[in-house]
C-alpha atoms as a PDB file:
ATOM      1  CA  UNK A   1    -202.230 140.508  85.505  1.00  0.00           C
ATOM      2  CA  UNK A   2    -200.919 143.917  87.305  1.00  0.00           C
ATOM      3  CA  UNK A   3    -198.924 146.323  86.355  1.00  0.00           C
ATOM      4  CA  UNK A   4    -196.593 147.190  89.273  1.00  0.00           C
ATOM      5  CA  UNK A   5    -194.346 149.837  89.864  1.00  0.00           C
ATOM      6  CA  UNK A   6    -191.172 149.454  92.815  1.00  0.00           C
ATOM      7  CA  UNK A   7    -189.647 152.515  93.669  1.00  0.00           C
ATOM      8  CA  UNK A   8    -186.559 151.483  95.449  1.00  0.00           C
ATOM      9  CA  UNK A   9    -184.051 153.693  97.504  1.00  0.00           C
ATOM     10  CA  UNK A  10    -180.866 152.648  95.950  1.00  0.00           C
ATOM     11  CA  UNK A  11    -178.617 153.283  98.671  1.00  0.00           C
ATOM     12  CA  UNK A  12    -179.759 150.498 100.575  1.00  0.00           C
ATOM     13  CA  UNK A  13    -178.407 146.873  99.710  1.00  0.00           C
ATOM     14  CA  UNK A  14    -180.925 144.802 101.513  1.00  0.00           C
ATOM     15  CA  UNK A  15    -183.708 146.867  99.289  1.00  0.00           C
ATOM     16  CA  UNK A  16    -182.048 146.328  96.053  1.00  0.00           C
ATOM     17  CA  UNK A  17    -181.959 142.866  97.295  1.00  0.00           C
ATOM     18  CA  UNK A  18    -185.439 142.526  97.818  1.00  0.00           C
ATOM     19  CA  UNK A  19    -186.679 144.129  94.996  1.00  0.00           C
ATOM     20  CA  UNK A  20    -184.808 141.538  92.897  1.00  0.00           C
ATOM     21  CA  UNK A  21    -186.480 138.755  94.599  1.00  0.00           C
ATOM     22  CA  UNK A  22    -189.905 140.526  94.544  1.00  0.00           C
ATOM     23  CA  UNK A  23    -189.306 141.125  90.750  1.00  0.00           C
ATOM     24  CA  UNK A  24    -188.202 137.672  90.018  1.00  0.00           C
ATOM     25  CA  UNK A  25    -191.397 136.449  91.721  1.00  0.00           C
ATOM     26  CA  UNK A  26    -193.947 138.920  90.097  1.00  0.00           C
ATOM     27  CA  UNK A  27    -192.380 138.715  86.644  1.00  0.00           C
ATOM     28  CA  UNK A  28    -192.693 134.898  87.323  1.00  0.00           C
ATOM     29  CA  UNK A  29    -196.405 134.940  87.793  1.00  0.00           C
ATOM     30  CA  UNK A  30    -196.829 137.271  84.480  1.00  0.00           C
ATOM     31  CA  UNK A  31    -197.297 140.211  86.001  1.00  0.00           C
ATOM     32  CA  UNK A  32    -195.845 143.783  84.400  1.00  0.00           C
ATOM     33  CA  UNK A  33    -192.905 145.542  86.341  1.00  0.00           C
ATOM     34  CA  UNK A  34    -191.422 148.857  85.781  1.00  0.00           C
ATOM     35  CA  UNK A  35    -189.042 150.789  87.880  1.00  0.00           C
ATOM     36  CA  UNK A  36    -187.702 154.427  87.695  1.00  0.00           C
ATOM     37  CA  UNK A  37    -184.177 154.225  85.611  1.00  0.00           C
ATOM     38  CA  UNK A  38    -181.965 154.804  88.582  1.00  0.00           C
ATOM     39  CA  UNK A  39    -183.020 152.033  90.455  1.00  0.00           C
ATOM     40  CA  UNK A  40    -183.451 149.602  87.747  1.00  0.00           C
ATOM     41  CA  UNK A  41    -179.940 150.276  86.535  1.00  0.00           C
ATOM     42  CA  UNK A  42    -178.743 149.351  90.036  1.00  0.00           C
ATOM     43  CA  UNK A  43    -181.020 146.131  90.415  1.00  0.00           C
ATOM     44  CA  UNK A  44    -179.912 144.986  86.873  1.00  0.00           C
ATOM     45  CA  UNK A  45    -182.581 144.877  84.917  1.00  0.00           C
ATOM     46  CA  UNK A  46    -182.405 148.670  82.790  1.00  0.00           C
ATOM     47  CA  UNK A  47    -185.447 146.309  80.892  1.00  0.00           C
ATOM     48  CA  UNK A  48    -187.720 147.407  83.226  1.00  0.00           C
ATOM     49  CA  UNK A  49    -186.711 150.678  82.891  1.00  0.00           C
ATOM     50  CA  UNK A  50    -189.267 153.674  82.607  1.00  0.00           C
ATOM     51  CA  UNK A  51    -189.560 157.268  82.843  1.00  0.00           C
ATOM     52  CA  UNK A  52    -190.809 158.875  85.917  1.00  0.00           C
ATOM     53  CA  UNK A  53    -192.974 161.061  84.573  1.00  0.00           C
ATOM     54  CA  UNK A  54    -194.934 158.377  82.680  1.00  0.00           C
ATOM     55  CA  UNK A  55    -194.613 155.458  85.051  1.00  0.00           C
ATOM     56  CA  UNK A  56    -197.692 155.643  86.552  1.00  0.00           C
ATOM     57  CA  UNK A  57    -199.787 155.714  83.638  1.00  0.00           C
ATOM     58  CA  UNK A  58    -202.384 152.231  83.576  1.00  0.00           C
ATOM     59  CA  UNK A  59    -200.661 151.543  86.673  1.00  0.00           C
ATOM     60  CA  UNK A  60    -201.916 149.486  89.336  1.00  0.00           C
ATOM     61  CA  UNK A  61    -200.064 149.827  92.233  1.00  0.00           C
ATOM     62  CA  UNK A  62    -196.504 151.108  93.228  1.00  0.00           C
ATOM     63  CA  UNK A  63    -194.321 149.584  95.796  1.00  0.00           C
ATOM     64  CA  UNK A  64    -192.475 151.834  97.681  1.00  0.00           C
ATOM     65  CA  UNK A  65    -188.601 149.970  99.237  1.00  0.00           C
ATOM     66  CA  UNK A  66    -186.869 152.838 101.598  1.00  0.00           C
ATOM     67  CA  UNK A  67    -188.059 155.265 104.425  1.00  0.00           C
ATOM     68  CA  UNK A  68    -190.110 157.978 103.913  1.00  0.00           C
ATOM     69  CA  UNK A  69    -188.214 159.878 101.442  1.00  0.00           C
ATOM     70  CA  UNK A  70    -189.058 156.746  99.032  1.00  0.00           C
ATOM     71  CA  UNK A  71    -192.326 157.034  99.458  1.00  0.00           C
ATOM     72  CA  UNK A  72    -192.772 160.830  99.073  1.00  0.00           C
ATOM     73  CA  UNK A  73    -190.975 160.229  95.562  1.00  0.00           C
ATOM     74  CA  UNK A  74    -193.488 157.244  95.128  1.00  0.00           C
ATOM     75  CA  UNK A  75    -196.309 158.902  95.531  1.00  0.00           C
ATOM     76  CA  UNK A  76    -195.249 162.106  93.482  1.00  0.00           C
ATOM     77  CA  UNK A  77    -194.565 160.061  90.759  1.00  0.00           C
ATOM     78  CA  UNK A  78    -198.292 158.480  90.710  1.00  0.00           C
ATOM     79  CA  UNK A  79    -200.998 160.339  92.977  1.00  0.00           C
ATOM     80  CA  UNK A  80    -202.105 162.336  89.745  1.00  0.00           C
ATOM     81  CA  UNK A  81    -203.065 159.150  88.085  1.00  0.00           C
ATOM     82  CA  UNK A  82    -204.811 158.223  91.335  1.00  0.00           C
ATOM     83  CA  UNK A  83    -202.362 155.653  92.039  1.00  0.00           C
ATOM     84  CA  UNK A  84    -202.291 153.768  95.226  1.00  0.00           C
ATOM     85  CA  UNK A  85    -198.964 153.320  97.038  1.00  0.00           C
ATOM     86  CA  UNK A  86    -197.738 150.103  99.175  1.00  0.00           C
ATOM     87  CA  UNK A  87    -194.572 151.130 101.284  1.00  0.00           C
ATOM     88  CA  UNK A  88    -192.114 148.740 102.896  1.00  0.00           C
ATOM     89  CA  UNK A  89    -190.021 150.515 105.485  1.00  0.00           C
ATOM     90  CA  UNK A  90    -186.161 150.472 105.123  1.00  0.00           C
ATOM     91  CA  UNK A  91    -185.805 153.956 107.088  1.00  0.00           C
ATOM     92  CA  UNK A  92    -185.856 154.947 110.649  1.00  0.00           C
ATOM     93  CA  UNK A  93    -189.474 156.822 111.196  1.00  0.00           C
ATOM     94  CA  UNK A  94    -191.559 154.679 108.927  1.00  0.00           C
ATOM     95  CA  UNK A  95    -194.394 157.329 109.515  1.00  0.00           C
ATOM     96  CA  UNK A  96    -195.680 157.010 105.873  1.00  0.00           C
ATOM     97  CA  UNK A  97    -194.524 153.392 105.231  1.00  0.00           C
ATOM     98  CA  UNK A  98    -196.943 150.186 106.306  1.00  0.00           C
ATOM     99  CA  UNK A  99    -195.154 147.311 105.816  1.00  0.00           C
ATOM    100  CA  UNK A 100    -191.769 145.328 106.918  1.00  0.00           C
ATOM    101  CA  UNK A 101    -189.180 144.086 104.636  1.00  0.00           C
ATOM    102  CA  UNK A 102    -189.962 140.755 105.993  1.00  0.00           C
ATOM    103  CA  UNK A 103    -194.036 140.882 105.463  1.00  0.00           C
ATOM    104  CA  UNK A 104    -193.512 142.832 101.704  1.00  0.00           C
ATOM    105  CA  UNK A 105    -193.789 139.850  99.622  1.00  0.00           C
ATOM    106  CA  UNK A 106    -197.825 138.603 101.329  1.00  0.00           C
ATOM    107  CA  UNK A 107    -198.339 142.913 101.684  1.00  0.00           C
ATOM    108  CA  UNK A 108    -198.214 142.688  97.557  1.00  0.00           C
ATOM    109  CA  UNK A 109    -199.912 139.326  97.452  1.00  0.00           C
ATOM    110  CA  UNK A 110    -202.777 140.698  99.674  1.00  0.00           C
ATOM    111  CA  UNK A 111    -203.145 143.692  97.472  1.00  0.00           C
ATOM    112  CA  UNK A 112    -203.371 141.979  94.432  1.00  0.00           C
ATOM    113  CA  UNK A 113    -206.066 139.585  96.160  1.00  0.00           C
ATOM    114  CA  UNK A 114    -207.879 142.864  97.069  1.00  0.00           C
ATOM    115  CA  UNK A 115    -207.647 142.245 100.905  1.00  0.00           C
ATOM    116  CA  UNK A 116    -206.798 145.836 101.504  1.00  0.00           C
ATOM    117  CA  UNK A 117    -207.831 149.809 102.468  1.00  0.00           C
ATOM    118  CA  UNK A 118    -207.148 152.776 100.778  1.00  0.00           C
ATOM    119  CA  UNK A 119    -206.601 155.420 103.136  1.00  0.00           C
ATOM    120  CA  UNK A 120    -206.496 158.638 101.083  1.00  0.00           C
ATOM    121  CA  UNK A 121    -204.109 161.806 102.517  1.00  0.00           C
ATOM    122  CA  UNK A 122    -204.300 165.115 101.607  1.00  0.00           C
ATOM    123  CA  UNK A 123    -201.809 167.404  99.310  1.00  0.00           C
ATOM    124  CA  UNK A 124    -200.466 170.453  98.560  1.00  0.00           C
ATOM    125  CA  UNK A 125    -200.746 172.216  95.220  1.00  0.00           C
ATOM    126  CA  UNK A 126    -197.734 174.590  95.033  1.00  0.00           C
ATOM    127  CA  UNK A 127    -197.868 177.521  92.566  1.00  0.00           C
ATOM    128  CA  UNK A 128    -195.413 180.009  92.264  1.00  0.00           C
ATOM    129  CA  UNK A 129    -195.724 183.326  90.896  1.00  0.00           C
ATOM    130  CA  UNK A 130    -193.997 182.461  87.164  1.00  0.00           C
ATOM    131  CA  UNK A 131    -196.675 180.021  86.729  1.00  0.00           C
ATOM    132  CA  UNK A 132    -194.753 176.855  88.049  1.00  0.00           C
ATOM    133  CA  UNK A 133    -196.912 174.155  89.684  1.00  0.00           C
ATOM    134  CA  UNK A 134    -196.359 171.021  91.930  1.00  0.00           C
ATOM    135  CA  UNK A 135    -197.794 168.658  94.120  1.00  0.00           C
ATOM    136  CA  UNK A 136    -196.588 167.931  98.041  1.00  0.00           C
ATOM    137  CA  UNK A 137    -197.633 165.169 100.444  1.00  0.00           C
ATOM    138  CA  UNK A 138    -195.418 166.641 103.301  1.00  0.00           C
ATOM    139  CA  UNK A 139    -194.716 170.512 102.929  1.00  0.00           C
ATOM    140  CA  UNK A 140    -193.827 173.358 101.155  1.00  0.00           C
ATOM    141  CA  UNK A 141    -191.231 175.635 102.427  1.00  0.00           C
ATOM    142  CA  UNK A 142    -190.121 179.353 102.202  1.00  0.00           C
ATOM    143  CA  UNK A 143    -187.232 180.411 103.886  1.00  0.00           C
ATOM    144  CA  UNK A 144    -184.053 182.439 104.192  1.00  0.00           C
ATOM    145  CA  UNK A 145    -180.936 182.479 102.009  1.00  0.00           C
ATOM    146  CA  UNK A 146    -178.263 183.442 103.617  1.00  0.00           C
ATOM    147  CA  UNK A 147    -177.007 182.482 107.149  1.00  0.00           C
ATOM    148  CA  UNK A 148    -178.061 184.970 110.232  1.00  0.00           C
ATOM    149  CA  UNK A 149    -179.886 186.797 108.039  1.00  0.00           C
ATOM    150  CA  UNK A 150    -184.098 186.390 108.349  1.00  0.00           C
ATOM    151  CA  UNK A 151    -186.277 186.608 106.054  1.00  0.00           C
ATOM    152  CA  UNK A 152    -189.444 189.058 105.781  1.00  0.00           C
ATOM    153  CA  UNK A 153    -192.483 187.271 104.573  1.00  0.00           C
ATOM    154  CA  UNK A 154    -195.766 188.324 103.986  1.00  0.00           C
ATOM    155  CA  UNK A 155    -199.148 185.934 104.543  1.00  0.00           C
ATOM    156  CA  UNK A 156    -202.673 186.046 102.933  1.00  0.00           C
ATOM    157  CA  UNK A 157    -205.584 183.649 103.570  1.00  0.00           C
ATOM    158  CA  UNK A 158    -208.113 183.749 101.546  1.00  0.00           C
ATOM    159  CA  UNK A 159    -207.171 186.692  99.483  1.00  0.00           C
ATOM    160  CA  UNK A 160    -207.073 189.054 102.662  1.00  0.00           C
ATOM    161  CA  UNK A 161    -203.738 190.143 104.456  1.00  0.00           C
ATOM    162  CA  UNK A 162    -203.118 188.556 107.530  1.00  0.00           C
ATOM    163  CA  UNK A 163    -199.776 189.329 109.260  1.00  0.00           C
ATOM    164  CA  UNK A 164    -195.950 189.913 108.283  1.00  0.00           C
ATOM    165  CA  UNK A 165    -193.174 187.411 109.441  1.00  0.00           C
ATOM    166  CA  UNK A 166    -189.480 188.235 110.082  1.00  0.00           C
ATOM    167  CA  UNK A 167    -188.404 184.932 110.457  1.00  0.00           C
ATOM    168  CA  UNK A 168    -186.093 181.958 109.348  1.00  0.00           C
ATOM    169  CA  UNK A 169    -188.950 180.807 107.148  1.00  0.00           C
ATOM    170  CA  UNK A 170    -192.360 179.529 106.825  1.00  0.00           C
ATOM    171  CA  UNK A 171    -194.020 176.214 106.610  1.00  0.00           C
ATOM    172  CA  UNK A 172    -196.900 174.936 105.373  1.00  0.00           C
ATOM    173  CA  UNK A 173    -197.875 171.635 106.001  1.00  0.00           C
ATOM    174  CA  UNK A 174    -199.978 168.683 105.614  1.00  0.00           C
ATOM    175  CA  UNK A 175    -201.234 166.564 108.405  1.00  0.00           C
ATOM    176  CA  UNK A 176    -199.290 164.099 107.119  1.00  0.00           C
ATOM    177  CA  UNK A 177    -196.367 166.358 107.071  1.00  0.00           C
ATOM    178  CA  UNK A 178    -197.095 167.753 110.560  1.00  0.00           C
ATOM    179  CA  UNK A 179    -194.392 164.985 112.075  1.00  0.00           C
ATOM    180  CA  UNK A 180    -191.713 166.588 109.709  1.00  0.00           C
ATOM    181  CA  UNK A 181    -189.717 169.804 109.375  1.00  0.00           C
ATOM    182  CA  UNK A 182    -193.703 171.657 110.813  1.00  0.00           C
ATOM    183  CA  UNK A 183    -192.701 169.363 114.275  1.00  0.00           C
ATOM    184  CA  UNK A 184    -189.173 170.096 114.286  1.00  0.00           C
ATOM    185  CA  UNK A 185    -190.242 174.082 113.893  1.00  0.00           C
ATOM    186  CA  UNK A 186    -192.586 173.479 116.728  1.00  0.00           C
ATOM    187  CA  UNK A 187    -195.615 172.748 114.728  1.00  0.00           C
ATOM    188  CA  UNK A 188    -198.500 170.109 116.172  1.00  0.00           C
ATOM    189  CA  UNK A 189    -198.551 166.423 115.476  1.00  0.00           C
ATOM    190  CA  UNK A 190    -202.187 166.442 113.373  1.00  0.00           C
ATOM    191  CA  UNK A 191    -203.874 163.006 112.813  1.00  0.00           C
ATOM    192  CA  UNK A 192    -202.841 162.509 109.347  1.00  0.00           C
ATOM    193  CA  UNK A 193    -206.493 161.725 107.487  1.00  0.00           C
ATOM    194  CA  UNK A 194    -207.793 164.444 108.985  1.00  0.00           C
ATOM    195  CA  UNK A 195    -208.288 168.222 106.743  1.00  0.00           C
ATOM    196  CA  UNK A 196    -206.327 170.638 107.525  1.00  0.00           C
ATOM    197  CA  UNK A 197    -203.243 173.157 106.485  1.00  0.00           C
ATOM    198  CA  UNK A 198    -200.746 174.075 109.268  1.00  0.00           C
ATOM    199  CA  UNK A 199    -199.072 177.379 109.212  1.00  0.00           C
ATOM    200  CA  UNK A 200    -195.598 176.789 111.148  1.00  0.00           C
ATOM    201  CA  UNK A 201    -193.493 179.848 111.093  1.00  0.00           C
ATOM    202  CA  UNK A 202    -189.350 178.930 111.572  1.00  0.00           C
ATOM    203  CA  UNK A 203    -187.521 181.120 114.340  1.00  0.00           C
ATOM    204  CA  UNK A 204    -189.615 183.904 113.910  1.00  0.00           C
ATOM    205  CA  UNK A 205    -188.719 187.290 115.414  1.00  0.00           C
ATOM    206  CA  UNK A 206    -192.015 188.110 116.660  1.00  0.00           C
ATOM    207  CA  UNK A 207    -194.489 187.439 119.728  1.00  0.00           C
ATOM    208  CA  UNK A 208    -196.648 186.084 117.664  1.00  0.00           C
ATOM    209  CA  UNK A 209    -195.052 182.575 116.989  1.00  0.00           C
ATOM    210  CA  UNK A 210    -197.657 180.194 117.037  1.00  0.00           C
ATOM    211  CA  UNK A 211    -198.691 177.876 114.659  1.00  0.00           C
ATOM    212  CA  UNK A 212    -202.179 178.002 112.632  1.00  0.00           C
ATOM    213  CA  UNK A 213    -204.270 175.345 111.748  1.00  0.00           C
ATOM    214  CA  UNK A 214    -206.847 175.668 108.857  1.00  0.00           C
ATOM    215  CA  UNK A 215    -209.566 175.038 107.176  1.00  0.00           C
ATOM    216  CA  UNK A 216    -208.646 172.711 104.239  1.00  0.00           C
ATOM    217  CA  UNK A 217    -210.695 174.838 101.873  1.00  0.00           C
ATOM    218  CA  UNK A 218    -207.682 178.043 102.773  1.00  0.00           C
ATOM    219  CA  UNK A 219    -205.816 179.447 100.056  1.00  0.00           C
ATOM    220  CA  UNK A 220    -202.319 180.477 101.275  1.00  0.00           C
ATOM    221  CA  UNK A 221    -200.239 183.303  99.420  1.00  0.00           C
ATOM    222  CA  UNK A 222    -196.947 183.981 100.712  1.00  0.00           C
ATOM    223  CA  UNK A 223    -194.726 187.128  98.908  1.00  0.00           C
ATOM    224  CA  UNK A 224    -191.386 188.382  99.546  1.00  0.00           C
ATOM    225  CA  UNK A 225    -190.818 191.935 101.218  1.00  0.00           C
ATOM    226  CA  UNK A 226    -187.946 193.413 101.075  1.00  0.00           C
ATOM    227  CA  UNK A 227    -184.710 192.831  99.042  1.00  0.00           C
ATOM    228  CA  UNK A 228    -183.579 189.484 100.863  1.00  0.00           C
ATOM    229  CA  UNK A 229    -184.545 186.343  98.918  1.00  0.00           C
ATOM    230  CA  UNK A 230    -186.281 183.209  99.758  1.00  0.00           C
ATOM    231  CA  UNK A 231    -185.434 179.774  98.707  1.00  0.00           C
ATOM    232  CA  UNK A 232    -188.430 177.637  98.029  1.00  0.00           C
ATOM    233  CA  UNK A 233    -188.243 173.534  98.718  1.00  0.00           C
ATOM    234  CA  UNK A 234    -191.527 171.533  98.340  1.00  0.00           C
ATOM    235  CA  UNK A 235    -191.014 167.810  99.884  1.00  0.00           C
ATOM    236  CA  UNK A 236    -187.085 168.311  99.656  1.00  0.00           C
ATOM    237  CA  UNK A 237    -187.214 169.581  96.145  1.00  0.00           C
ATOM    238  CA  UNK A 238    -185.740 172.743  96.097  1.00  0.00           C
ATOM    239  CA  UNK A 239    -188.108 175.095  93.039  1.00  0.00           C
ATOM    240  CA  UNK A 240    -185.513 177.993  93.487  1.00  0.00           C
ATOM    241  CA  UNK A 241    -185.423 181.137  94.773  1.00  0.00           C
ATOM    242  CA  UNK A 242    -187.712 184.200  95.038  1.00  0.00           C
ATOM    243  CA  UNK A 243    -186.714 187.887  94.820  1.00  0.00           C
ATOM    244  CA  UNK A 244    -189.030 190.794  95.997  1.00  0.00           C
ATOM    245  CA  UNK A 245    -192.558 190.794  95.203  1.00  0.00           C
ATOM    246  CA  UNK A 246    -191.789 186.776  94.468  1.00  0.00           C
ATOM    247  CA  UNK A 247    -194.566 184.525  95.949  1.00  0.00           C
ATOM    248  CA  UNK A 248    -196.309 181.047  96.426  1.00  0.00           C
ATOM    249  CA  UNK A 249    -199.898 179.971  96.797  1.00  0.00           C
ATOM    250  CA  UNK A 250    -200.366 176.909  98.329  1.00  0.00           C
ATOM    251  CA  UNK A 251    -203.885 175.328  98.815  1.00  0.00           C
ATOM    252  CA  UNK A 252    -205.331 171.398  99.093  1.00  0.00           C
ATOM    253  CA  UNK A 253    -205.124 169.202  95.512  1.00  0.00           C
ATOM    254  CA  UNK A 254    -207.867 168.066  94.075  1.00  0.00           C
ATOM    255  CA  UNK A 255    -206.148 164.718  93.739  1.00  0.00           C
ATOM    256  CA  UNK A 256    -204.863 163.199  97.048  1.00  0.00           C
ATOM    257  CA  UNK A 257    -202.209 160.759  97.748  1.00  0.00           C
ATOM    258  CA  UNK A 258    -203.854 157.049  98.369  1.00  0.00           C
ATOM    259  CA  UNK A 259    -202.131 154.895 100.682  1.00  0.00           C
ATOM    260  CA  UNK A 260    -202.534 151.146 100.980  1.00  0.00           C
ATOM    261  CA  UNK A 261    -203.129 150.132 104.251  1.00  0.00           C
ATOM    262  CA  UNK A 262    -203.431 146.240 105.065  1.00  0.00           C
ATOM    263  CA  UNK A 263    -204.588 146.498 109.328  1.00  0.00           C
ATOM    264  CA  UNK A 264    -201.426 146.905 110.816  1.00  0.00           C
ATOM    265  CA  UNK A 265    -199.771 149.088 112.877  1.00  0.00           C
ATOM    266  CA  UNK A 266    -201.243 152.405 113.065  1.00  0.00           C
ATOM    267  CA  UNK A 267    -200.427 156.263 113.191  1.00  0.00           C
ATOM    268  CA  UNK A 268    -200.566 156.448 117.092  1.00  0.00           C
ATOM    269  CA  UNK A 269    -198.109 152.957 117.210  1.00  0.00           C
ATOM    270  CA  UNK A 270    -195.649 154.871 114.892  1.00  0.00           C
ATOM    271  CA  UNK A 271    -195.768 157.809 117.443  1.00  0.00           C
ATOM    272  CA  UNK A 272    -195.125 155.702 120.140  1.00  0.00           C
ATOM    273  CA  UNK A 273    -192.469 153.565 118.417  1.00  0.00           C
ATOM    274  CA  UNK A 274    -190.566 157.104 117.148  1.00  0.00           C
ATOM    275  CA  UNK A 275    -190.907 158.764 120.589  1.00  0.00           C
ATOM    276  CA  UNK A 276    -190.681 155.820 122.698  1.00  0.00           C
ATOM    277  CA  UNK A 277    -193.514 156.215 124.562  1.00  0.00           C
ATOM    278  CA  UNK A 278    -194.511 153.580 127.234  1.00  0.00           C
ATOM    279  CA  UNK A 279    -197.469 153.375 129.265  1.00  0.00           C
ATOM    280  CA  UNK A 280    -197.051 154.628 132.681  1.00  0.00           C
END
């Protein structure tokens, strides 16, 4: 029997309602089901209750119920323990998530038979200068503070100085992440299995506004000038705020998110879908 995690976005009713049914059926045919607290106080069952920072541990898979945001907790929750992650899309984009509501319950069944792919995506590893360290799937941000006021950011690649930014911010992204905030900011849309970091920099006051895109194997350091701070947000999550001389290295994890894929629709039907794109 598996051991099966559902992360479920608990703002949605027709989730919570389906990961009741889905645990119903699963605990039904003996198999082990935990949930983060939040959502397992709102489905009813605070039995299956389990910390996030142990629930992937001799986990088999976890099933993702939201939009992307669902996922991106999902898979921060799991992809050190080399997790794989099912989603079922409740959200708008459904760039990261496979599956419909209405296919989830054969999507887990399939898994479990072992009719599936693992397509593995790359992440961030996030260090800041006090020695704090995370992981990202999508991006990690620097940016201003305070309103109308940029901020001055300085960028190295591997260990040499390569320019100064007076901008709203700076992004660096994932190909998975490059149809987030990295697109919004300008950024390319990057096939998201391929290798690569993208350098995005946010209303910058300079000619030179261009994103980069690098080698996989570049290590990123990004410091403060000046005396204005930076806020930092990985994936969301905001990790604070840096003063002068405050910086963050950013450079690919050894231990990559793996998504279950089970030969449906694909990354350029999701672009079409989102952008509604029709052939001419």
């Amino acid at each position: 029997m598996a051991a099966i995690a559902l992360f479920v976005h608990v703002d949605r009713p027709e989730a919570l309602e389906l990961a009741r049914r889905l645990i119903d059926r699963l605990d039904a045919d003996g198999h082990r089901i935990r949930l983060p607290p939040e959502p397992a106080a709102a489905v009813g069952r605070t039995d299956l209750a389990c910390p996030v920072d142990g629930i992937g541990e001799k986990l088999d898979v976890a099933v993702s119920l939201g939009g992307d945001g669902s996922m991106l907790r999902a898979v921060t929750a799991v992809a050190d323990e080399g997790v794989p992650v099912l989603g079922v899309n409740y959200g708008s984009l459904g760039y990261l998530t496979g599956t419909e509501p209405e296919d989830a319950p054969a999507a887990i069944e399939q898994f479990l038979a072992g009719d599936y792919h693992i397509e593995e995506r790359i992440r961030l590893r996030c260090r800041l200068g006090n020695g704090t360290e995370v992981g990202a799937l999508n991006e990690a941000i620097v940016e201003k503070v305070h309103s109308g006021r940029t901020v001055h950011l300085a960028v190295h690649i591997d260990g040499d100085y390569f320019t100064s930014y007076a901008a709203d911010g700076l992004i660096v992204a994932t190909p998975t992440g490059s149809t987030a905030y990295s697109l919004s900011a300008g950024g390319p849309i990057v096939a998201p299995t391929m290798g690569a970091l993208i350098l995005t920099p946010v209303a910058p006051h300079t000619l030179f506004d261009r994103s980069l895109v690098l080698l996989p194997s570049s290590q990123l350091v990004i410091h403060v000038q000046g005396d204005r701070p930076a806020a930092v947000a990985v994936d969301g999550r905001s990790l604070g705020e840096l003063g002068e001389g405050g910086s963050l290295a950013v450079s690919v994890s050894d231990r990559p998110a793996r998504l279950v894929t089970l030969g449906r629709r694909g990354f350029h039907q999701a672009l079409k879908t989102t952008f509604g794109l029709t052939d001419r």
